[in-house]
PDB file of N, CA and C in Angstrom:
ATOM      1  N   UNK A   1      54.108 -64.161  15.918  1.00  0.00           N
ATOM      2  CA  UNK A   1      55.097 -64.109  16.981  1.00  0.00           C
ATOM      3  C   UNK A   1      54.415 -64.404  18.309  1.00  0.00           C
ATOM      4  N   UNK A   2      55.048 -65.070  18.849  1.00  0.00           N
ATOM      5  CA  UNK A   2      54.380 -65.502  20.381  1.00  0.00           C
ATOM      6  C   UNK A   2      55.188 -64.391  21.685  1.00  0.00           C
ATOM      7  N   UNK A   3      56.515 -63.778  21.310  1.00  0.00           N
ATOM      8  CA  UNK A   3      57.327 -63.124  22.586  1.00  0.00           C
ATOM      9  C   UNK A   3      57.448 -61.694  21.479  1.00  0.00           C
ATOM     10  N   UNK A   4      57.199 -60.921  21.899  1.00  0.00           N
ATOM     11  CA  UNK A   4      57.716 -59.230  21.397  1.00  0.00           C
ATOM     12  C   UNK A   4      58.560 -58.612  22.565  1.00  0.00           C
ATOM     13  N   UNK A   5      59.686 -58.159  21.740  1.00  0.00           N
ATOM     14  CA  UNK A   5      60.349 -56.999  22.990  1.00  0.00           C
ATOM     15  C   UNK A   5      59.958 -55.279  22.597  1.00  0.00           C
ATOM     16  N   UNK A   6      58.991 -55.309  23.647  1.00  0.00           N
ATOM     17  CA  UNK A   6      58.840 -53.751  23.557  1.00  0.00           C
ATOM     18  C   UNK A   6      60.059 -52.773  23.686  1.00  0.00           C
ATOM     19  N   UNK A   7      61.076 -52.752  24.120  1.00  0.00           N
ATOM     20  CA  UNK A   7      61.917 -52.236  24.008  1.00  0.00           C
ATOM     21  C   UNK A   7      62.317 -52.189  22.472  1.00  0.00           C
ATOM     22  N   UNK A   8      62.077 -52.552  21.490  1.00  0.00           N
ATOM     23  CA  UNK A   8      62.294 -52.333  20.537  1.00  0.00           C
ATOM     24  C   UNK A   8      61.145 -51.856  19.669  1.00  0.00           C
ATOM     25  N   UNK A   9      61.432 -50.694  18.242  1.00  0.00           N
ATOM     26  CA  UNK A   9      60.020 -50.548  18.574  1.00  0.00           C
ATOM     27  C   UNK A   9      59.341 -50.684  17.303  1.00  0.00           C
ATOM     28  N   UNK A  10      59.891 -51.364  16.275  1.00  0.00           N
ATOM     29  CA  UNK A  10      59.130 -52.190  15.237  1.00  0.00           C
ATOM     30  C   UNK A  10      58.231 -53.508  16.092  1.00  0.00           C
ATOM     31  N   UNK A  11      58.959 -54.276  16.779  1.00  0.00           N
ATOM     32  CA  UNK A  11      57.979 -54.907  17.689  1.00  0.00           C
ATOM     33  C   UNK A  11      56.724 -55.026  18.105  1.00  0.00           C
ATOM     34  N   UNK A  12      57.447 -53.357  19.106  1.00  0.00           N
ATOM     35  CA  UNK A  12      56.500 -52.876  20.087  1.00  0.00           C
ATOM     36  C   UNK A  12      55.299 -52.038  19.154  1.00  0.00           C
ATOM     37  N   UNK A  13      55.218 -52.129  17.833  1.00  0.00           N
ATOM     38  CA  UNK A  13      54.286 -51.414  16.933  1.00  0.00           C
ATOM     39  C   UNK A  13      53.439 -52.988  16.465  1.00  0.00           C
ATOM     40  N   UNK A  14      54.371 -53.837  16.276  1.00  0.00           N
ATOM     41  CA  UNK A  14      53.476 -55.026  15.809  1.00  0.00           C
ATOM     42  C   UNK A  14      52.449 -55.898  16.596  1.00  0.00           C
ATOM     43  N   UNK A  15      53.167 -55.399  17.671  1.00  0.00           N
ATOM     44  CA  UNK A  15      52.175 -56.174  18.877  1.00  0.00           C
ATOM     45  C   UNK A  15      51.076 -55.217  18.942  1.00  0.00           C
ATOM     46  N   UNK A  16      50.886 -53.948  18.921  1.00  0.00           N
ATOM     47  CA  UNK A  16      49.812 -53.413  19.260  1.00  0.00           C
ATOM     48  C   UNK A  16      48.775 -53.412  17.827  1.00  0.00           C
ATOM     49  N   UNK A  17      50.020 -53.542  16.319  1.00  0.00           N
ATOM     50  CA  UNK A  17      48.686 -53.380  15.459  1.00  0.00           C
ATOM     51  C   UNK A  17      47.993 -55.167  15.311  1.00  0.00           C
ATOM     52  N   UNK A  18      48.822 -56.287  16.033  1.00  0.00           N
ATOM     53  CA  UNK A  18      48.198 -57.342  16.027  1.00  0.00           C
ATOM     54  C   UNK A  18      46.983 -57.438  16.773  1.00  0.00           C
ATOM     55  N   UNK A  19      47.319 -56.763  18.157  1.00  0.00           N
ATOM     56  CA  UNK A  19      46.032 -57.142  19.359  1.00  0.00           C
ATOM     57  C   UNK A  19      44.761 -55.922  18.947  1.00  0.00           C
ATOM     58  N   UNK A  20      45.569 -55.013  17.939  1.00  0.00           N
ATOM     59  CA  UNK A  20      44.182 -54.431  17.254  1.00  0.00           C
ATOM     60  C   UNK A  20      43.228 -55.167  16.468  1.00  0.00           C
ATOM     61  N   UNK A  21      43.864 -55.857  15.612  1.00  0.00           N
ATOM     62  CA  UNK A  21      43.453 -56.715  14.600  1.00  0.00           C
ATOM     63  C   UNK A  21      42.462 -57.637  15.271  1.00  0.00           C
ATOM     64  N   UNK A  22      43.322 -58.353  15.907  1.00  0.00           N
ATOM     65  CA  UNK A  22      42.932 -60.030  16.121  1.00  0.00           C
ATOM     66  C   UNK A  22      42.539 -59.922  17.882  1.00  0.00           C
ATOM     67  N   UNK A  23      43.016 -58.929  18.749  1.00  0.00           N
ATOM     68  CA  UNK A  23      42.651 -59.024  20.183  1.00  0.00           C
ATOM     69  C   UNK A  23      40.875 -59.340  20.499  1.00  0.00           C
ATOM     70  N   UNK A  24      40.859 -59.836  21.227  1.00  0.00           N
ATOM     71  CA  UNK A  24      39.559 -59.991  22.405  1.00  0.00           C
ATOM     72  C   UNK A  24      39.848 -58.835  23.069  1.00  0.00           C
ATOM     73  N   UNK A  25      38.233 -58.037  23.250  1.00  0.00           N
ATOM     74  CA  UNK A  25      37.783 -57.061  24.164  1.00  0.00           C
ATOM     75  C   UNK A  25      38.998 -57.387  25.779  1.00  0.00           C
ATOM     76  N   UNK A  26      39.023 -58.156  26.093  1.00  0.00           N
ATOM     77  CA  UNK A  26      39.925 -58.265  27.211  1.00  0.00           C
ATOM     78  C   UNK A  26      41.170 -58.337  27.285  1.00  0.00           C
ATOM     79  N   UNK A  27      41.625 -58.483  26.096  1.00  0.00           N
ATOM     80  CA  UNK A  27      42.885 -58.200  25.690  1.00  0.00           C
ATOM     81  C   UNK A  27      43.131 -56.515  25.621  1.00  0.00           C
ATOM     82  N   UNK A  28      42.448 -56.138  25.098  1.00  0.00           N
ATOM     83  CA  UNK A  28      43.043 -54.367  25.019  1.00  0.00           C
ATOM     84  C   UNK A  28      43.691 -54.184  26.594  1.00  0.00           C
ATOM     85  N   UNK A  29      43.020 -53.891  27.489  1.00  0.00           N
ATOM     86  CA  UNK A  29      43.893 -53.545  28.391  1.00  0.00           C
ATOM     87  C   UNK A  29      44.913 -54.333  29.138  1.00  0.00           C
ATOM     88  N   UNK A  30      44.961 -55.772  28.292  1.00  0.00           N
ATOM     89  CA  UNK A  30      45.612 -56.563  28.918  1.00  0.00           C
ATOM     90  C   UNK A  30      47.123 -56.685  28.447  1.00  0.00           C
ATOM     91  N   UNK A  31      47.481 -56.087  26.879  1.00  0.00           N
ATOM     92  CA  UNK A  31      48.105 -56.226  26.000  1.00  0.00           C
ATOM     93  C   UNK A  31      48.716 -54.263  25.666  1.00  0.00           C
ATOM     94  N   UNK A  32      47.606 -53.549  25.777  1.00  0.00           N
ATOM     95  CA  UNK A  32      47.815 -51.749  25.459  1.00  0.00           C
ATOM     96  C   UNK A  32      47.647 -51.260  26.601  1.00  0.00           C
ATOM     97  N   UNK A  33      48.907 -50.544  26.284  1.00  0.00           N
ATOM     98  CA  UNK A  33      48.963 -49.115  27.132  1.00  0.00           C
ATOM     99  C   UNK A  33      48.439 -47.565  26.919  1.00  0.00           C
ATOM    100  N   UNK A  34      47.599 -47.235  27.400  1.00  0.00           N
ATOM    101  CA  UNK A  34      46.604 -46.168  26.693  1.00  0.00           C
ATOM    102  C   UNK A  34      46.952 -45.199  26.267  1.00  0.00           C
ATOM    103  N   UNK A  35      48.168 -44.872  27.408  1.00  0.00           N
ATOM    104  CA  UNK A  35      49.228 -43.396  27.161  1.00  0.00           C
ATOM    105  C   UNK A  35      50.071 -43.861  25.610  1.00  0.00           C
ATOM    106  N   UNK A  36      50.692 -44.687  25.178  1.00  0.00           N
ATOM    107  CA  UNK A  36      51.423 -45.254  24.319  1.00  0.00           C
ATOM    108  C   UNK A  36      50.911 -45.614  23.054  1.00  0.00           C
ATOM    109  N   UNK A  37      49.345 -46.267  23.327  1.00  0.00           N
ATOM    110  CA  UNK A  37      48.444 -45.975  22.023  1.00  0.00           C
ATOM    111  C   UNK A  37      47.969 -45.346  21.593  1.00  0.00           C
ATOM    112  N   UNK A  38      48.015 -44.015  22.643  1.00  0.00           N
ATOM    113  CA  UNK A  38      47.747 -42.359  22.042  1.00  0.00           C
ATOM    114  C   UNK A  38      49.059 -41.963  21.161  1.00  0.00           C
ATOM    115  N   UNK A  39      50.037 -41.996  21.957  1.00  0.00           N
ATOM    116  CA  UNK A  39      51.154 -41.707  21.070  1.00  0.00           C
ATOM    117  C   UNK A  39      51.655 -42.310  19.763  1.00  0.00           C
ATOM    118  N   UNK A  40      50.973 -43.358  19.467  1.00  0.00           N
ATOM    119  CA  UNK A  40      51.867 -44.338  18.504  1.00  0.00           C
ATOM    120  C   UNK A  40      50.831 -44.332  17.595  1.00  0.00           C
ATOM    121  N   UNK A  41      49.259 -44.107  17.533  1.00  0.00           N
ATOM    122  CA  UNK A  41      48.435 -43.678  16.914  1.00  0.00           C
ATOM    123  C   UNK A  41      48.559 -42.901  15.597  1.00  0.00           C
ATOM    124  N   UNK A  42      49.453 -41.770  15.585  1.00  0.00           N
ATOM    125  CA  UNK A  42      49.560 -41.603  14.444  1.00  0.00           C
ATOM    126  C   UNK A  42      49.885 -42.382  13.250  1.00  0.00           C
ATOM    127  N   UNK A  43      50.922 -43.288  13.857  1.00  0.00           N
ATOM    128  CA  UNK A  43      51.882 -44.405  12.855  1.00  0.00           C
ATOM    129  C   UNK A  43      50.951 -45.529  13.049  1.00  0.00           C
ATOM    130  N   UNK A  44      49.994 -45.791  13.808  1.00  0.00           N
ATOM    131  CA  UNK A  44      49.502 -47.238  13.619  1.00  0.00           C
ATOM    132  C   UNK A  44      48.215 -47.103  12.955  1.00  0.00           C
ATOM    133  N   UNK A  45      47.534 -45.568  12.733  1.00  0.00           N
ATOM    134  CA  UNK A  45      46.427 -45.723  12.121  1.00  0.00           C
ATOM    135  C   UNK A  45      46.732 -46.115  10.309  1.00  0.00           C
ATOM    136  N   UNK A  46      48.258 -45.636  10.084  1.00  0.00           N
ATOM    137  CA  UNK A  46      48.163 -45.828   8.435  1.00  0.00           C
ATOM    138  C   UNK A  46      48.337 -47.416   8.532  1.00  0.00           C
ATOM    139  N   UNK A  47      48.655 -48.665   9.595  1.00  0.00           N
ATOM    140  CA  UNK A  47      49.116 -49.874   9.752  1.00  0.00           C
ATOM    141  C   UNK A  47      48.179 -50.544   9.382  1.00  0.00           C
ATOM    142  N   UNK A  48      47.358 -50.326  10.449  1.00  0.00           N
ATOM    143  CA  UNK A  48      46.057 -50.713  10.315  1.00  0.00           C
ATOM    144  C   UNK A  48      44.897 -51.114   9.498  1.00  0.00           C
ATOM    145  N   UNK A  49      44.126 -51.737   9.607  1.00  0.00           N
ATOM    146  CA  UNK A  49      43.006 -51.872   8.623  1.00  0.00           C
ATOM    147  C   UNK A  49      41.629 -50.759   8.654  1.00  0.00           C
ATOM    148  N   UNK A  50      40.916 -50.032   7.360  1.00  0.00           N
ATOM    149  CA  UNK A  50      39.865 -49.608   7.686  1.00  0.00           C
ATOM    150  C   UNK A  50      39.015 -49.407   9.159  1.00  0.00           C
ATOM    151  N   UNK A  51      38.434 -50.917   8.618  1.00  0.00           N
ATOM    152  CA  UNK A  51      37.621 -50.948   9.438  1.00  0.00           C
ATOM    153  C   UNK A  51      38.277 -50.773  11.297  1.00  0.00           C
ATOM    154  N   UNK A  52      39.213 -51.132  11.468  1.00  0.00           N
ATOM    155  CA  UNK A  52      39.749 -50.838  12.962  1.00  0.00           C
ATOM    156  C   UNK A  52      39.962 -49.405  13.125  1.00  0.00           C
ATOM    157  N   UNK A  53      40.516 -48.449  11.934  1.00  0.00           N
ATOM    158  CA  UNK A  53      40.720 -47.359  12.577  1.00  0.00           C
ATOM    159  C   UNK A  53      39.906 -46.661  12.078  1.00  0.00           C
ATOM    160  N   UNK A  54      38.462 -46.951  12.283  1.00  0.00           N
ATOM    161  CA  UNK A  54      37.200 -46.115  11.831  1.00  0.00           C
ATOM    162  C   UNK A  54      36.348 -46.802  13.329  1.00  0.00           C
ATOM    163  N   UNK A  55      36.521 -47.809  13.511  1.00  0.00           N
ATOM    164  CA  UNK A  55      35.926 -48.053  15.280  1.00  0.00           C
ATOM    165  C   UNK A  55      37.247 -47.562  16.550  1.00  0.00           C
ATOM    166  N   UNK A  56      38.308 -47.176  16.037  1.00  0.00           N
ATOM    167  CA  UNK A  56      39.235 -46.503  17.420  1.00  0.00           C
ATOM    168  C   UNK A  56      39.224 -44.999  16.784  1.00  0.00           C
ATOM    169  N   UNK A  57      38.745 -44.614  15.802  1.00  0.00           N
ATOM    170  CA  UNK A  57      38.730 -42.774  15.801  1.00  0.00           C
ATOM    171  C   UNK A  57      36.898 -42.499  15.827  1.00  0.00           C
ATOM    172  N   UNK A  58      35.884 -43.706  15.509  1.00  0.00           N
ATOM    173  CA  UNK A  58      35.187 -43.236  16.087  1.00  0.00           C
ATOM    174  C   UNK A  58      34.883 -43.291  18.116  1.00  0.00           C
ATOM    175  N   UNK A  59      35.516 -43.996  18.607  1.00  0.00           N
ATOM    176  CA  UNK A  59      35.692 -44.396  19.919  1.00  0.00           C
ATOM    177  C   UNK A  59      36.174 -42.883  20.440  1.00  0.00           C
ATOM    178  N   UNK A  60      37.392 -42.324  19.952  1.00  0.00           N
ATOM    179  CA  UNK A  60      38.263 -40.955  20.391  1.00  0.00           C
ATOM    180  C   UNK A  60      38.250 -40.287  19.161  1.00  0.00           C
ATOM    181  N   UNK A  61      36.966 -39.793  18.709  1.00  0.00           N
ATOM    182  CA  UNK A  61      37.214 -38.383  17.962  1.00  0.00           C
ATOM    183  C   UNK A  61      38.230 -36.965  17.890  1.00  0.00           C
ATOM    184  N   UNK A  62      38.367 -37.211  18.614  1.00  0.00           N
ATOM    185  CA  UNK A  62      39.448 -35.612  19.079  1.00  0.00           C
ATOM    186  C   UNK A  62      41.185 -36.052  18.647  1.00  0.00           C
ATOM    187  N   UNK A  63      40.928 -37.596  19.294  1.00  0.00           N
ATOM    188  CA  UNK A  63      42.533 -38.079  19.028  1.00  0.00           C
ATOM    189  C   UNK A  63      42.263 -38.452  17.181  1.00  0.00           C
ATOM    190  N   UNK A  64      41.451 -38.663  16.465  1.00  0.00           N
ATOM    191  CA  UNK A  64      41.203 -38.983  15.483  1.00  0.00           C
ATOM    192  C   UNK A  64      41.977 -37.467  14.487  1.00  0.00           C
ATOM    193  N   UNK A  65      41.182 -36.638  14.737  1.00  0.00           N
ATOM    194  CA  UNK A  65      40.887 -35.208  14.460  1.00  0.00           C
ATOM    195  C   UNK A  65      42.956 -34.555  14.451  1.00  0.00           C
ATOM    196  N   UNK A  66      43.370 -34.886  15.894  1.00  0.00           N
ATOM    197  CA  UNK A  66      44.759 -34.939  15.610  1.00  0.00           C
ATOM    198  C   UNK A  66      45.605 -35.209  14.597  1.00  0.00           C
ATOM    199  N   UNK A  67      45.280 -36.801  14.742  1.00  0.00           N
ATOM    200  CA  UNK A  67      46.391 -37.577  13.898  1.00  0.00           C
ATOM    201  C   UNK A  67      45.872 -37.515  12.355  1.00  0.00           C
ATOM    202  N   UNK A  68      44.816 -37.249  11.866  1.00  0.00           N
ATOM    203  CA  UNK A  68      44.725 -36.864  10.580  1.00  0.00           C
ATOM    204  C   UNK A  68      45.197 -35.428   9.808  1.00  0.00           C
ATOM    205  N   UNK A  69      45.714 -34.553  10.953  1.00  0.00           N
ATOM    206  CA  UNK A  69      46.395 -33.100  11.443  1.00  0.00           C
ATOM    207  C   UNK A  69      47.751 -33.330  11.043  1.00  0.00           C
ATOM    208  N   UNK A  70      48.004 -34.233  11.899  1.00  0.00           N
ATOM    209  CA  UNK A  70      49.817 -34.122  11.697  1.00  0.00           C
ATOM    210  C   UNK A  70      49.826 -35.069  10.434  1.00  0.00           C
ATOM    211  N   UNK A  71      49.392 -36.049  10.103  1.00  0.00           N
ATOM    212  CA  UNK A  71      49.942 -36.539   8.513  1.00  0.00           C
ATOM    213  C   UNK A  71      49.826 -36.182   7.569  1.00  0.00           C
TER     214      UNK A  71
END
């Protein structure tokens, strides 16, 4: 997809587990919102691949430690 509407929020989940995937370092803050990828974290770590959500829960341990809490 080239246009996502965040207002919607299958979308707004695909765009963030894409620019996880496939983003450039300069893309994260160019593309994520930090408050919003804390929150959506729970649902995007099962999205995700391994290896990405073993370099963003080792990055934020504590938020890691959470979201393996609530699922």
């Amino acid at each position: 997809m080239s246009a996502y509407d965040l207002g919607k929020p299958r979308q707004r989940m695909g765009l963030y587990r894409t620019v996880l995937h496939e983003g450039l370092g300069e893309d994260l803050p160019l593309y994520l919102n930090h408050g919003l990828l804390l929150q959506l974290w729970p649902t995007l770590r099962r999205l995700v691949g391994r290896a990405v959500r073993t370099v963003w829960e080792d990055a934020f341990p504590q938020r890691a430690a959470r979201s393996r809490s609530a699922a």
